[in-house]
PDB file of N, CA and C in Angstrom:
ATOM      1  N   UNK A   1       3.148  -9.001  35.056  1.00  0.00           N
ATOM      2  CA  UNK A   1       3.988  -8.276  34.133  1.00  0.00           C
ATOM      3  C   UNK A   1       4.339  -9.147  32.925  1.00  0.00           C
ATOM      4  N   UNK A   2       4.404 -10.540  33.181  1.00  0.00           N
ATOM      5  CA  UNK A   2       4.934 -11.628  31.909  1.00  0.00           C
ATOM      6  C   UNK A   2       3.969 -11.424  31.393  1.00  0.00           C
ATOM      7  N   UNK A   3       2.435 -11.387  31.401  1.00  0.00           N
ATOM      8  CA  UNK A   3       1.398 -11.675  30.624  1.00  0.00           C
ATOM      9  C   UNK A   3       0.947 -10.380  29.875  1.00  0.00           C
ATOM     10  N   UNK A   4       1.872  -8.933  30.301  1.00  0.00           N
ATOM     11  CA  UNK A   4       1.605  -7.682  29.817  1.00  0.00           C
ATOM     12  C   UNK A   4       2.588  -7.621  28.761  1.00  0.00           C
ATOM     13  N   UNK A   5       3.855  -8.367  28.516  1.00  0.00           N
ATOM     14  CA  UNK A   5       4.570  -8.326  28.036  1.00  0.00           C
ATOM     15  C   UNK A   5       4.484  -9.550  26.282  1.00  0.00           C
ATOM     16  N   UNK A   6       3.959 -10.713  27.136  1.00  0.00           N
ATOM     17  CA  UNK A   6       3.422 -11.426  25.675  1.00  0.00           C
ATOM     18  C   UNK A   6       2.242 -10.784  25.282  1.00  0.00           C
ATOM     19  N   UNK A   7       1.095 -10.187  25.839  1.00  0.00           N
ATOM     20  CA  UNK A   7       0.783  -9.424  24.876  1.00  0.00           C
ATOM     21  C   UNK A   7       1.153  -8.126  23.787  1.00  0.00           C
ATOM     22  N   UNK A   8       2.301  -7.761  24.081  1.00  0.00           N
ATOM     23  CA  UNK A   8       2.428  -6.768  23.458  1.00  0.00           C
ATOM     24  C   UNK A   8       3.427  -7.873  22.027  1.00  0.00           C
ATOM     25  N   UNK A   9       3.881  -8.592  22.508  1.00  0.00           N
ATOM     26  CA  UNK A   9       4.762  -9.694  21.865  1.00  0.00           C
ATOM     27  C   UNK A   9       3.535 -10.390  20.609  1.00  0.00           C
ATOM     28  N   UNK A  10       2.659 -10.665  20.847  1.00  0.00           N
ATOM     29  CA  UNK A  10       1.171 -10.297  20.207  1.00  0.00           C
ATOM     30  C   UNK A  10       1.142  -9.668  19.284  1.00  0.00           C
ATOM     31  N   UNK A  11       1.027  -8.409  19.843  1.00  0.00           N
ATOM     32  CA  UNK A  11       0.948  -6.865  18.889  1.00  0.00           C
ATOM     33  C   UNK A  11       1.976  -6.805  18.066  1.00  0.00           C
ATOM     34  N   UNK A  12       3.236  -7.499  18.388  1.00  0.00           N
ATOM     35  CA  UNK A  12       4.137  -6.818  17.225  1.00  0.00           C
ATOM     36  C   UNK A  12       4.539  -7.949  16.459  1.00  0.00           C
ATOM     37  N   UNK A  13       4.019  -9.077  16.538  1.00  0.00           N
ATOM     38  CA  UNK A  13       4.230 -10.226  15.934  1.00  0.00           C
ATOM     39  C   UNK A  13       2.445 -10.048  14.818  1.00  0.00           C
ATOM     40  N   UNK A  14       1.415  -9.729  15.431  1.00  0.00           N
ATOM     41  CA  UNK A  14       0.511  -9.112  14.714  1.00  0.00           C
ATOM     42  C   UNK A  14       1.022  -7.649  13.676  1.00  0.00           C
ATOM     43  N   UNK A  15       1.426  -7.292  13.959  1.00  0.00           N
ATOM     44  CA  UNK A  15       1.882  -5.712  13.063  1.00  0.00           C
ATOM     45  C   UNK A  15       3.062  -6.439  12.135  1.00  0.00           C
ATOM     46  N   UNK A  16       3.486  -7.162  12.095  1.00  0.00           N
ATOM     47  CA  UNK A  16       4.410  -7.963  10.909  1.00  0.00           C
ATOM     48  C   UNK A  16       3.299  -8.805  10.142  1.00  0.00           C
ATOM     49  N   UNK A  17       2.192  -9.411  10.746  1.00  0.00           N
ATOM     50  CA  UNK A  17       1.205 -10.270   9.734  1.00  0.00           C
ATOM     51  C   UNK A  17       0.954  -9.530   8.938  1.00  0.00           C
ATOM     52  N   UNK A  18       0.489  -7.940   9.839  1.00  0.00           N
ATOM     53  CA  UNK A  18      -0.940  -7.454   9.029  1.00  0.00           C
ATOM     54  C   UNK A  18       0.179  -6.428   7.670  1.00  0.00           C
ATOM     55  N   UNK A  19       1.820  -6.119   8.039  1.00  0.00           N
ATOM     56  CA  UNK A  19       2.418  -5.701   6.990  1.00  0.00           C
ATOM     57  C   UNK A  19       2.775  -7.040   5.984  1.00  0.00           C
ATOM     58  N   UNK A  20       2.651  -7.825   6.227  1.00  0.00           N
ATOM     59  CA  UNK A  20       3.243  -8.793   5.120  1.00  0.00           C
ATOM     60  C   UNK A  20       1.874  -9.469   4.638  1.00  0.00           C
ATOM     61  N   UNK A  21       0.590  -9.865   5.029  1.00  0.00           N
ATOM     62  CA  UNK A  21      -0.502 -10.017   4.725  1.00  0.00           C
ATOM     63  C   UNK A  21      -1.542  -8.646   3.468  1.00  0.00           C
ATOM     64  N   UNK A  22      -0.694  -7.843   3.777  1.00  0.00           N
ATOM     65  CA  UNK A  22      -1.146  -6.330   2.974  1.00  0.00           C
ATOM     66  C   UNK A  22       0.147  -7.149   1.598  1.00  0.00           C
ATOM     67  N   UNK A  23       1.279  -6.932   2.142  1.00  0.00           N
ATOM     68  CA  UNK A  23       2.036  -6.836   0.953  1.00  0.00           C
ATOM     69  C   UNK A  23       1.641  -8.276  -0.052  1.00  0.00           C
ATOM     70  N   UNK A  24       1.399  -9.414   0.821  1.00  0.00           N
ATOM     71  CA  UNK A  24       1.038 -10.323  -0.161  1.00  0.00           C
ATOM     72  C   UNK A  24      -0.192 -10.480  -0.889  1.00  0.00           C
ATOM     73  N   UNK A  25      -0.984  -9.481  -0.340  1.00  0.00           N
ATOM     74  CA  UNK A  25      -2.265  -9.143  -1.360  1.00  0.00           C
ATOM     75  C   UNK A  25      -2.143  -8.236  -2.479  1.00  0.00           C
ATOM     76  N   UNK A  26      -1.128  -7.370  -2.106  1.00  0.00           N
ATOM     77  CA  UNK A  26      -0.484  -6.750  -3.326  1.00  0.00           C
ATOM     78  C   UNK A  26       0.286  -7.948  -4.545  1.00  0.00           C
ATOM     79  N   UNK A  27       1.047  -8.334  -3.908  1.00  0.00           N
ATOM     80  CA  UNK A  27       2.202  -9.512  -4.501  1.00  0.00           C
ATOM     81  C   UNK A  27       1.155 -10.011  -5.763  1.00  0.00           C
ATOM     82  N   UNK A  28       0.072 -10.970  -4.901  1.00  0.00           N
ATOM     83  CA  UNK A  28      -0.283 -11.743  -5.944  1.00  0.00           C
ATOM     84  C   UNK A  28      -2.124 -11.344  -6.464  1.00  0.00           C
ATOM     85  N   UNK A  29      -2.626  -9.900  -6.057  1.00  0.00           N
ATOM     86  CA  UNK A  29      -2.852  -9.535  -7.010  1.00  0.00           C
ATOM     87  C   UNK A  29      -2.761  -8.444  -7.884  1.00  0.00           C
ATOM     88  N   UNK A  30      -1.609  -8.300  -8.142  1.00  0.00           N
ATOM     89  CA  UNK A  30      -1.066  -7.919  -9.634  1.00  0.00           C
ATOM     90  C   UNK A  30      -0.739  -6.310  -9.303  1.00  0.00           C
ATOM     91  N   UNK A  31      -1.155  -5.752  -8.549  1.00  0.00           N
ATOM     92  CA  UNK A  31      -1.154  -4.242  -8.415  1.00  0.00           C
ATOM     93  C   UNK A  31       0.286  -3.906  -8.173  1.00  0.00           C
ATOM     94  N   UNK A  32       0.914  -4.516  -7.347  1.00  0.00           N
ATOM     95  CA  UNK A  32       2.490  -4.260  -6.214  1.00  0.00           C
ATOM     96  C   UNK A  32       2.515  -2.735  -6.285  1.00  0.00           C
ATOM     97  N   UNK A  33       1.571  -2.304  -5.066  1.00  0.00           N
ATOM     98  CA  UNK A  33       2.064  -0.782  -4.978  1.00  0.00           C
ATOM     99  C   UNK A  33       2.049  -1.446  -3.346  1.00  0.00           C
ATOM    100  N   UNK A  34       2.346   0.141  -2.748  1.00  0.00           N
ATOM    101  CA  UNK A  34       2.515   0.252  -1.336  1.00  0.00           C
ATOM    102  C   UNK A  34       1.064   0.745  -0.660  1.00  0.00           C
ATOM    103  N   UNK A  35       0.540  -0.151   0.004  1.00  0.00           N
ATOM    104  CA  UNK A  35      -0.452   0.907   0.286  1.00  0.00           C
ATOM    105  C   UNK A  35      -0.771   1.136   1.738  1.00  0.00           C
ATOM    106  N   UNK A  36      -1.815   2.002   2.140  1.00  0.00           N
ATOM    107  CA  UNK A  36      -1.866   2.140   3.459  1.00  0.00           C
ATOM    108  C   UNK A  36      -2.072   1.330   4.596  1.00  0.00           C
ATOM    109  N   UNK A  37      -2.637  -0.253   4.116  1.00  0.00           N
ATOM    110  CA  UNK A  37      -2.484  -0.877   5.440  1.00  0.00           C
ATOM    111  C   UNK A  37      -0.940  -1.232   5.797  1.00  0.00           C
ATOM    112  N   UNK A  38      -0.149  -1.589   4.721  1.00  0.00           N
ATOM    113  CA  UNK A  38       1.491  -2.064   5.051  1.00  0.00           C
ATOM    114  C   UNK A  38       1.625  -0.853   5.625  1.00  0.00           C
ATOM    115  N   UNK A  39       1.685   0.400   5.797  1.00  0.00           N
ATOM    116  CA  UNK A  39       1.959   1.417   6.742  1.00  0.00           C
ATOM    117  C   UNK A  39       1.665   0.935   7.567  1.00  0.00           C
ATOM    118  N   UNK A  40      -0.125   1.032   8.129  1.00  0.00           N
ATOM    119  CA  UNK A  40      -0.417   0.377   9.276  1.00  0.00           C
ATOM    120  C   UNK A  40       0.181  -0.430  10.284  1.00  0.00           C
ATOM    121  N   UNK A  41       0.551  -1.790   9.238  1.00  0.00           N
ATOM    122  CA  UNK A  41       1.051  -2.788  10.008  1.00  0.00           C
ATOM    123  C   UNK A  41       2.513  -2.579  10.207  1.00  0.00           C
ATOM    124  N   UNK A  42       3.619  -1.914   9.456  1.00  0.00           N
ATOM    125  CA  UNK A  42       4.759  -1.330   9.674  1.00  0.00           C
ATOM    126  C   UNK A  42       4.613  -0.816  11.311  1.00  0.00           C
ATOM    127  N   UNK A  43       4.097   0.738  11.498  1.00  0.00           N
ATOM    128  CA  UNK A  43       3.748   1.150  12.777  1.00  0.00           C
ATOM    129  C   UNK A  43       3.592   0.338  13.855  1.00  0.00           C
ATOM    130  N   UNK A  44       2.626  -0.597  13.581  1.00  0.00           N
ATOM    131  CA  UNK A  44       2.270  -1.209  14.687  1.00  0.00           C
ATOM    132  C   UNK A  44       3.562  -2.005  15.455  1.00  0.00           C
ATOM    133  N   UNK A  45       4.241  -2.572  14.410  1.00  0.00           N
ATOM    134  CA  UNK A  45       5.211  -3.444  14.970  1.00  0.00           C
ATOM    135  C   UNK A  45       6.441  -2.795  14.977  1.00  0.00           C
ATOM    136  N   UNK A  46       6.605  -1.893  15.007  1.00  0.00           N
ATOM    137  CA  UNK A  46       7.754  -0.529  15.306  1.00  0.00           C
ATOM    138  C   UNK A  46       7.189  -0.105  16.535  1.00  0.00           C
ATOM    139  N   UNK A  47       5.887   0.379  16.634  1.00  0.00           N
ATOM    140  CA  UNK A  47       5.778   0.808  17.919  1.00  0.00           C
ATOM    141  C   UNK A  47       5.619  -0.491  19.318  1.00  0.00           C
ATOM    142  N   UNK A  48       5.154  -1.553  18.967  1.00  0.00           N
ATOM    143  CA  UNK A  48       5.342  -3.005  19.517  1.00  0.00           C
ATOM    144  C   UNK A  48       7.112  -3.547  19.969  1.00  0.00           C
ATOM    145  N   UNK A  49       7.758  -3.132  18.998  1.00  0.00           N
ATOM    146  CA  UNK A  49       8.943  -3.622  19.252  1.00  0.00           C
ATOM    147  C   UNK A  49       9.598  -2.725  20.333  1.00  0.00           C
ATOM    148  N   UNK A  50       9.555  -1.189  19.886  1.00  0.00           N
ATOM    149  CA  UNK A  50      10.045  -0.229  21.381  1.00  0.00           C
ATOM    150  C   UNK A  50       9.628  -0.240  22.480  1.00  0.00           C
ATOM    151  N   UNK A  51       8.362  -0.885  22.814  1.00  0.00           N
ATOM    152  CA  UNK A  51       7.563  -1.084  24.022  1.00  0.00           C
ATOM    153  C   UNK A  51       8.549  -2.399  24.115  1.00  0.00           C
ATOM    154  N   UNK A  52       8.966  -3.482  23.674  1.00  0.00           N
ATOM    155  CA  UNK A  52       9.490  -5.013  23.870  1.00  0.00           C
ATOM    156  C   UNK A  52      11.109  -4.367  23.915  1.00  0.00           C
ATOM    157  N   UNK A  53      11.296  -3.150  23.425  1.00  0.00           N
ATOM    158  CA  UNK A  53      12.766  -2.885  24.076  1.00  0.00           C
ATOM    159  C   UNK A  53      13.167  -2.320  25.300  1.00  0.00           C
ATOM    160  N   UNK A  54      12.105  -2.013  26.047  1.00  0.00           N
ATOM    161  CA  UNK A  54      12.161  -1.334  27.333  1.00  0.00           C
ATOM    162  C   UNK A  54      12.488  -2.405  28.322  1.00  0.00           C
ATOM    163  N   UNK A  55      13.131  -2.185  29.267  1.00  0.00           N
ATOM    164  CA  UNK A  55      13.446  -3.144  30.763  1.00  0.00           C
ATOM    165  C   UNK A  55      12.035  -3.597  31.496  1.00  0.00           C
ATOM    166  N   UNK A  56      11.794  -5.032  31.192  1.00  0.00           N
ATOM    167  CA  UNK A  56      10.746  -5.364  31.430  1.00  0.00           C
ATOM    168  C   UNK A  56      11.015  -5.981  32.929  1.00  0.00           C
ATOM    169  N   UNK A  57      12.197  -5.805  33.578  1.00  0.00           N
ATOM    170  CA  UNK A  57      12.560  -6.327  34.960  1.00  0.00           C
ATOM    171  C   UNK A  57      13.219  -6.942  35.187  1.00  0.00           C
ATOM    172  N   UNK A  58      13.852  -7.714  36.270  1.00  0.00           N
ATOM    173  CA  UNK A  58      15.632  -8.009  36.588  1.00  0.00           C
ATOM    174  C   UNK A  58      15.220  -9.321  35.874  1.00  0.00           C
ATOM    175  N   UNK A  59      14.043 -10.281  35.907  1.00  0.00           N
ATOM    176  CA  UNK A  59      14.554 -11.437  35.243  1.00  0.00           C
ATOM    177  C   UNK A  59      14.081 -11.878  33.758  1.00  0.00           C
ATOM    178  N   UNK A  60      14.472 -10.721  33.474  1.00  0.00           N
ATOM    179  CA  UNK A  60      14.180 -10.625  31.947  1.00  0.00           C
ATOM    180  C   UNK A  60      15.517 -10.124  31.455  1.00  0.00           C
ATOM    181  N   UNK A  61      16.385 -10.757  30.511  1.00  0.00           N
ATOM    182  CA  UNK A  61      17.692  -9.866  30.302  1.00  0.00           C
ATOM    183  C   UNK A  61      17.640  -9.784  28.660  1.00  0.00           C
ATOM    184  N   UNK A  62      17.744  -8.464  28.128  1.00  0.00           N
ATOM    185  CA  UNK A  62      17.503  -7.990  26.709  1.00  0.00           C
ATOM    186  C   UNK A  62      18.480  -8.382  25.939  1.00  0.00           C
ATOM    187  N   UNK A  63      18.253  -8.968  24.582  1.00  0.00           N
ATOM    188  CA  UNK A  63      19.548  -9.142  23.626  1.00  0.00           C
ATOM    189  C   UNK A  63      19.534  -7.899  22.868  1.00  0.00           C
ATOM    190  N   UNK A  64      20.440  -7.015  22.847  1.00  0.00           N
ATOM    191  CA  UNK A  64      20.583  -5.875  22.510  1.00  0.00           C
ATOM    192  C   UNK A  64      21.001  -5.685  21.094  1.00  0.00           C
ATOM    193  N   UNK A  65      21.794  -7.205  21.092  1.00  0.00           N
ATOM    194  CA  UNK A  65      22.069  -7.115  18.948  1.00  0.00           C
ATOM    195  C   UNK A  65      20.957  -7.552  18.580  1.00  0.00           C
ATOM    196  N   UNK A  66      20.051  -8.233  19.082  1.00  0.00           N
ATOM    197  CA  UNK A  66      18.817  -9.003  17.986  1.00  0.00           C
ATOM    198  C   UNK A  66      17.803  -7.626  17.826  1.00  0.00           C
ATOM    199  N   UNK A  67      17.939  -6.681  18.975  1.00  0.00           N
ATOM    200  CA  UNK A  67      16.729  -5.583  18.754  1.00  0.00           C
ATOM    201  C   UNK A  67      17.486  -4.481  18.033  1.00  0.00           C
ATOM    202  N   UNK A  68      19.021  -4.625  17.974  1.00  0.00           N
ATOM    203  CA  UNK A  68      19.517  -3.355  16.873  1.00  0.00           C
ATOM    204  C   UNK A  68      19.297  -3.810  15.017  1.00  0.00           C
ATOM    205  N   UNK A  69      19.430  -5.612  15.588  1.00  0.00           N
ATOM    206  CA  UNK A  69      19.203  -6.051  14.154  1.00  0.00           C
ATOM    207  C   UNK A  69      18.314  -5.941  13.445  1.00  0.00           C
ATOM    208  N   UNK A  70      17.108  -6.682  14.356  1.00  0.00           N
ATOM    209  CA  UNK A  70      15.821  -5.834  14.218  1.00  0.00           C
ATOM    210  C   UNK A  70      15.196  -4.464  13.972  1.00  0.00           C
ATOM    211  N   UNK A  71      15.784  -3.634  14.700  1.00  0.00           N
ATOM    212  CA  UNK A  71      15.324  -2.359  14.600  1.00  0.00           C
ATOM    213  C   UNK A  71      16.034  -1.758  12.805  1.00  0.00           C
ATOM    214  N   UNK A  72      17.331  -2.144  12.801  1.00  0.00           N
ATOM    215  CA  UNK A  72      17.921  -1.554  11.381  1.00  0.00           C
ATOM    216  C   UNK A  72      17.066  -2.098  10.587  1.00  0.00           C
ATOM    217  N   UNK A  73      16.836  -3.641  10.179  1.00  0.00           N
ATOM    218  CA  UNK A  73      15.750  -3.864   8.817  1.00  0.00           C
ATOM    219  C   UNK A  73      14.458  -3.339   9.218  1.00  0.00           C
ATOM    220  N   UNK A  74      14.119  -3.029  10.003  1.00  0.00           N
ATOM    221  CA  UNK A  74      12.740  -2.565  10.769  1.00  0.00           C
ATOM    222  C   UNK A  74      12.889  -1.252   9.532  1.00  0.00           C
ATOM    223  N   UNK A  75      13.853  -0.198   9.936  1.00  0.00           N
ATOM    224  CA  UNK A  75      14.259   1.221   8.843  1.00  0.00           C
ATOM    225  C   UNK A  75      14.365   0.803   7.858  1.00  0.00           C
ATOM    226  N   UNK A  76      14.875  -0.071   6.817  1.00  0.00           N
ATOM    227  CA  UNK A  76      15.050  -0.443   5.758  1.00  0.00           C
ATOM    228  C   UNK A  76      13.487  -0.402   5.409  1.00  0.00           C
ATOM    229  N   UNK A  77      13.100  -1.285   5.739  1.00  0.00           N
ATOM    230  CA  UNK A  77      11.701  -1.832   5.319  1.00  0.00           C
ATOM    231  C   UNK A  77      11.275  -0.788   4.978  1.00  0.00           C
ATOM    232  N   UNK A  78      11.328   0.071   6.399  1.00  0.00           N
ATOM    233  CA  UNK A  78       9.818   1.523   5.726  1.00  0.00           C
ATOM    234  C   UNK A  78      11.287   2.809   5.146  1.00  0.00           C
ATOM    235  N   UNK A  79      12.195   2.492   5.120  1.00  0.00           N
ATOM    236  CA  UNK A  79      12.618   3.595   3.989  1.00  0.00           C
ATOM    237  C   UNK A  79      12.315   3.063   2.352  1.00  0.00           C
ATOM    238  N   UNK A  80      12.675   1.508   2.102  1.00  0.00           N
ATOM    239  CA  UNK A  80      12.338   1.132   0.871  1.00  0.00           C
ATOM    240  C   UNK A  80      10.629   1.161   0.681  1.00  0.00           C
ATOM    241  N   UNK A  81       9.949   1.263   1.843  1.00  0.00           N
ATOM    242  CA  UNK A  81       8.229   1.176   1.454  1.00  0.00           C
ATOM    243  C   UNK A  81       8.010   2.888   0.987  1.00  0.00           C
ATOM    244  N   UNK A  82       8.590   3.769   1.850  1.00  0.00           N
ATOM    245  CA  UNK A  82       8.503   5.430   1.733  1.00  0.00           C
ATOM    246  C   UNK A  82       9.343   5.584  -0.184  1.00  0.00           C
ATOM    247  N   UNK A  83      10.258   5.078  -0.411  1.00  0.00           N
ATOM    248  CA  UNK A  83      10.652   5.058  -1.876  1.00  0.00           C
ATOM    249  C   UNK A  83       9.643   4.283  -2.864  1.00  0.00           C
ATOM    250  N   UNK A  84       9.246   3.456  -2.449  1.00  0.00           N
ATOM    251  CA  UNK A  84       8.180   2.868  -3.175  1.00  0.00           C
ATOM    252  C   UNK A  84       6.797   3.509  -3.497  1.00  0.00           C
ATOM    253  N   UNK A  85       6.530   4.281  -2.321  1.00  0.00           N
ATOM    254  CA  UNK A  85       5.245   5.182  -2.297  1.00  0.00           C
ATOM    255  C   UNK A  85       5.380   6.481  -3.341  1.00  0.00           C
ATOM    256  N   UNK A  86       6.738   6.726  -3.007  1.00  0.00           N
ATOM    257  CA  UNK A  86       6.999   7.981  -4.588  1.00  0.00           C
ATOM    258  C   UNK A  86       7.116   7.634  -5.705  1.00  0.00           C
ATOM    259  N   UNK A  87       7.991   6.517  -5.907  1.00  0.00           N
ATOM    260  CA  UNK A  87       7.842   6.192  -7.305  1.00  0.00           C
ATOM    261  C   UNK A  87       6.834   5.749  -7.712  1.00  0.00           C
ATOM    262  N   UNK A  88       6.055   5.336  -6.797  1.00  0.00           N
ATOM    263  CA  UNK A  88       4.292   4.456  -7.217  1.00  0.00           C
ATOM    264  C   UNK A  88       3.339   5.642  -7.704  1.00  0.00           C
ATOM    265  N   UNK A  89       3.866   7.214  -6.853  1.00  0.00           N
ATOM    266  CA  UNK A  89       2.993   7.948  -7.395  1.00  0.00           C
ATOM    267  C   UNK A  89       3.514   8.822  -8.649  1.00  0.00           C
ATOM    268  N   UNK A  90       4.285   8.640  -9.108  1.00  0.00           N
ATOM    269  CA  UNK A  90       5.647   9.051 -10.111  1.00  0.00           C
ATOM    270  C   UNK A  90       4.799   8.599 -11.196  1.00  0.00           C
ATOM    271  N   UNK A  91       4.932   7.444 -11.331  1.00  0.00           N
ATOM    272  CA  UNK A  91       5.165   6.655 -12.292  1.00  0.00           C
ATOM    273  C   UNK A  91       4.203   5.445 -12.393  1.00  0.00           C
ATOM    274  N   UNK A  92       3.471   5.530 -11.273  1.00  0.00           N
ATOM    275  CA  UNK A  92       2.137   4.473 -11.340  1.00  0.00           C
ATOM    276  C   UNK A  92       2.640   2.990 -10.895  1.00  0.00           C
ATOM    277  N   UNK A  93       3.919   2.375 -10.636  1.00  0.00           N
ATOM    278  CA  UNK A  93       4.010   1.411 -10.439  1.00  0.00           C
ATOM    279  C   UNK A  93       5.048   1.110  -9.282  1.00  0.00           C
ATOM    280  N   UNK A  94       5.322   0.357  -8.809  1.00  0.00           N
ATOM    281  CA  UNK A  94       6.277   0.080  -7.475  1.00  0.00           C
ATOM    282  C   UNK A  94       7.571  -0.844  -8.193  1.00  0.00           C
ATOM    283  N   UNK A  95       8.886  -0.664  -8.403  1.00  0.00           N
ATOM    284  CA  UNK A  95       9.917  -1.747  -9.265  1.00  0.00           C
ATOM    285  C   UNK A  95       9.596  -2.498  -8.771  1.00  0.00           C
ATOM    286  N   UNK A  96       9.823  -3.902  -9.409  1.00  0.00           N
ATOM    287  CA  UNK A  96       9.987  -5.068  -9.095  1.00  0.00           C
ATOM    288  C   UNK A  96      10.760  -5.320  -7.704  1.00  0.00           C
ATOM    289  N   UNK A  97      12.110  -4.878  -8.067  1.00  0.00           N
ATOM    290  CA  UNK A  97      12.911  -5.466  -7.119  1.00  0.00           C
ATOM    291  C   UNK A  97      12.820  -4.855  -5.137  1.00  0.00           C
ATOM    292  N   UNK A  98      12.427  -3.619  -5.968  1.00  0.00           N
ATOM    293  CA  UNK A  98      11.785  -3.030  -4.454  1.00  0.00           C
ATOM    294  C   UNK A  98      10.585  -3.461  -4.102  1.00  0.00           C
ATOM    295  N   UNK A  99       9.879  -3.984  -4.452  1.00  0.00           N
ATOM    296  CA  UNK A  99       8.250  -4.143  -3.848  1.00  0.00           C
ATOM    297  C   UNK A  99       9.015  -5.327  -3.129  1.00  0.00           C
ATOM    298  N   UNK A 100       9.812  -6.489  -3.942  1.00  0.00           N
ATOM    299  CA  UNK A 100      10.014  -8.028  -3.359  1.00  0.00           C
ATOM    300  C   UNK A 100      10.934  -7.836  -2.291  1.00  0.00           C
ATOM    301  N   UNK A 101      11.572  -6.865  -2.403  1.00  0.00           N
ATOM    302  CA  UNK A 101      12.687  -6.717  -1.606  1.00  0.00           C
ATOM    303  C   UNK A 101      11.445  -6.445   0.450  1.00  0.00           C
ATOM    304  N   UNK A 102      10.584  -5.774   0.136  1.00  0.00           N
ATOM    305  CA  UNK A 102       9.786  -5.094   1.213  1.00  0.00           C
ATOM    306  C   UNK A 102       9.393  -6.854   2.175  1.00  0.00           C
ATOM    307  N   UNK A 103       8.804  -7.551   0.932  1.00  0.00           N
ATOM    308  CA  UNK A 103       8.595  -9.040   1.395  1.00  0.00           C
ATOM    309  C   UNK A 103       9.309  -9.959   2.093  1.00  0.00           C
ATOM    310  N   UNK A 104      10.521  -9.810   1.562  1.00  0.00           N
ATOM    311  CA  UNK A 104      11.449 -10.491   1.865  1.00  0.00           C
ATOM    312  C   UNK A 104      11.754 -10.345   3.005  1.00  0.00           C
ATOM    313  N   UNK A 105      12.231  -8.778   3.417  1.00  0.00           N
ATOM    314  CA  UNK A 105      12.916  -8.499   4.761  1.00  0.00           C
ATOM    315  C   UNK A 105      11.586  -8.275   5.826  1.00  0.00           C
ATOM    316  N   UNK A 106      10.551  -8.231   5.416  1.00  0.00           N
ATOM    317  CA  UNK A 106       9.334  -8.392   6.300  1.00  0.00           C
ATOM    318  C   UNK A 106       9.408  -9.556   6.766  1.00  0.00           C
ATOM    319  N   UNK A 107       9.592 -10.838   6.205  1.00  0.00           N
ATOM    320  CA  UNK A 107       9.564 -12.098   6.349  1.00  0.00           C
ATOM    321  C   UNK A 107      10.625 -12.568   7.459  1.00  0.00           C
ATOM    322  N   UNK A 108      12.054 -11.653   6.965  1.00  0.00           N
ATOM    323  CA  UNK A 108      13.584 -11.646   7.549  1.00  0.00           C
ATOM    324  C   UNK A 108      13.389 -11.255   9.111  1.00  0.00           C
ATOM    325  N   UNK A 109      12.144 -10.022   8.830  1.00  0.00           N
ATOM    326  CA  UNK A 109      12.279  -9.654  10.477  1.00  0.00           C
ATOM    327  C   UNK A 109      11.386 -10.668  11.546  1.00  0.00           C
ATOM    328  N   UNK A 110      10.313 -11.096  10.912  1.00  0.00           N
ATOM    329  CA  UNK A 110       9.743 -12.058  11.854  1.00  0.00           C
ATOM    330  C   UNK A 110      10.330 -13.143  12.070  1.00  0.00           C
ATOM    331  N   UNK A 111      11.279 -13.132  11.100  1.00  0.00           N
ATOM    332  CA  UNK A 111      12.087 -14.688  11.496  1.00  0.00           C
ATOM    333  C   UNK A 111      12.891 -14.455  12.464  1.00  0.00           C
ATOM    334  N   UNK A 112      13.760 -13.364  12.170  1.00  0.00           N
ATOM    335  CA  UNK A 112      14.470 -13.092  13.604  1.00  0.00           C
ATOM    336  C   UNK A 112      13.407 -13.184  14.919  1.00  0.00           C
ATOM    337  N   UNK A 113      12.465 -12.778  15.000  1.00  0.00           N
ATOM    338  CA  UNK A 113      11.642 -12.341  16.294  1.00  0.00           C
ATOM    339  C   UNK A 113      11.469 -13.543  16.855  1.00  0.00           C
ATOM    340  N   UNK A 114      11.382 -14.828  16.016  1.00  0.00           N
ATOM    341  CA  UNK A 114      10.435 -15.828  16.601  1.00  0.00           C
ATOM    342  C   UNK A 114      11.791 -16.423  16.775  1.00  0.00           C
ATOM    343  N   UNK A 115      12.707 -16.863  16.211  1.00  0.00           N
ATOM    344  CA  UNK A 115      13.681 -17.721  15.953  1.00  0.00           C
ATOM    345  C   UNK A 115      15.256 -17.531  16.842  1.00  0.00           C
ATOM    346  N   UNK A 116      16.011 -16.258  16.544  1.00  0.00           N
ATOM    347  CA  UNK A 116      16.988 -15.743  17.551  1.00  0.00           C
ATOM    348  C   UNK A 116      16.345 -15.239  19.111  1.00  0.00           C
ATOM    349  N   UNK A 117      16.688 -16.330  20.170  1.00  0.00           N
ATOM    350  CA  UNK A 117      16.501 -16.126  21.248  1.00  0.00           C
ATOM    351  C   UNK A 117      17.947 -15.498  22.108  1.00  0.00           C
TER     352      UNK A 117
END
């Protein structure tokens, strides 16, 4: 069961690369829109993290603020990526402060994951 469980720990530590690896190919070349792999990798590690919130067994005990903390910028992220996707098709471009803002707290959430035990 431990070894079913770091893999999924895997998957959602992978689904934060592959959203912040998308966004930094946006970042630095020049486009900063939202596009469909940061969805991708959003999903993945949303659906990774609810599988890592389930009772994985008595000697496993859940921190319940690090996965609400998690889970709230988890919503942030893809409500500011879902605002970004309209105004990108609005107006052709993603703001500044929202595209960096997507980076940032992408960055914010893997830090929590790896770092608050």
């Amino acid at each position: 069961m431990e070894i079913l469980r770091h893999i999924v720990v895997f998957v959602h530590i992978t689904g934060f690369a592959i959203l912040f690896g998308a966004w930094a190919a946006q970042a630095w070349g020049g486009k900063r829109q939202i596009t469909g792999l940061m969805n991708v990798g959003l999903a993945i590690a949303a659906v990774a993290g609810l599988v890592l919130a389930a009772p994985w067994g008595v000697e496993y005990d859940l921190n319940y603020v690090k996965i609400g903390v998690k889970l709230v910028v988890l919503l942030i992220i893809g409500a500011l990526m879902g605002i970004g996707q309209a105004r990108g098709r609005r107006s052709g471009s993603v703001p500044p402060p929202l595209f960096w803002s997507i980076g940032v707290l992408t960055l914010l959430n893997a830090g929590i994951a790896v770092i608050w035990r």
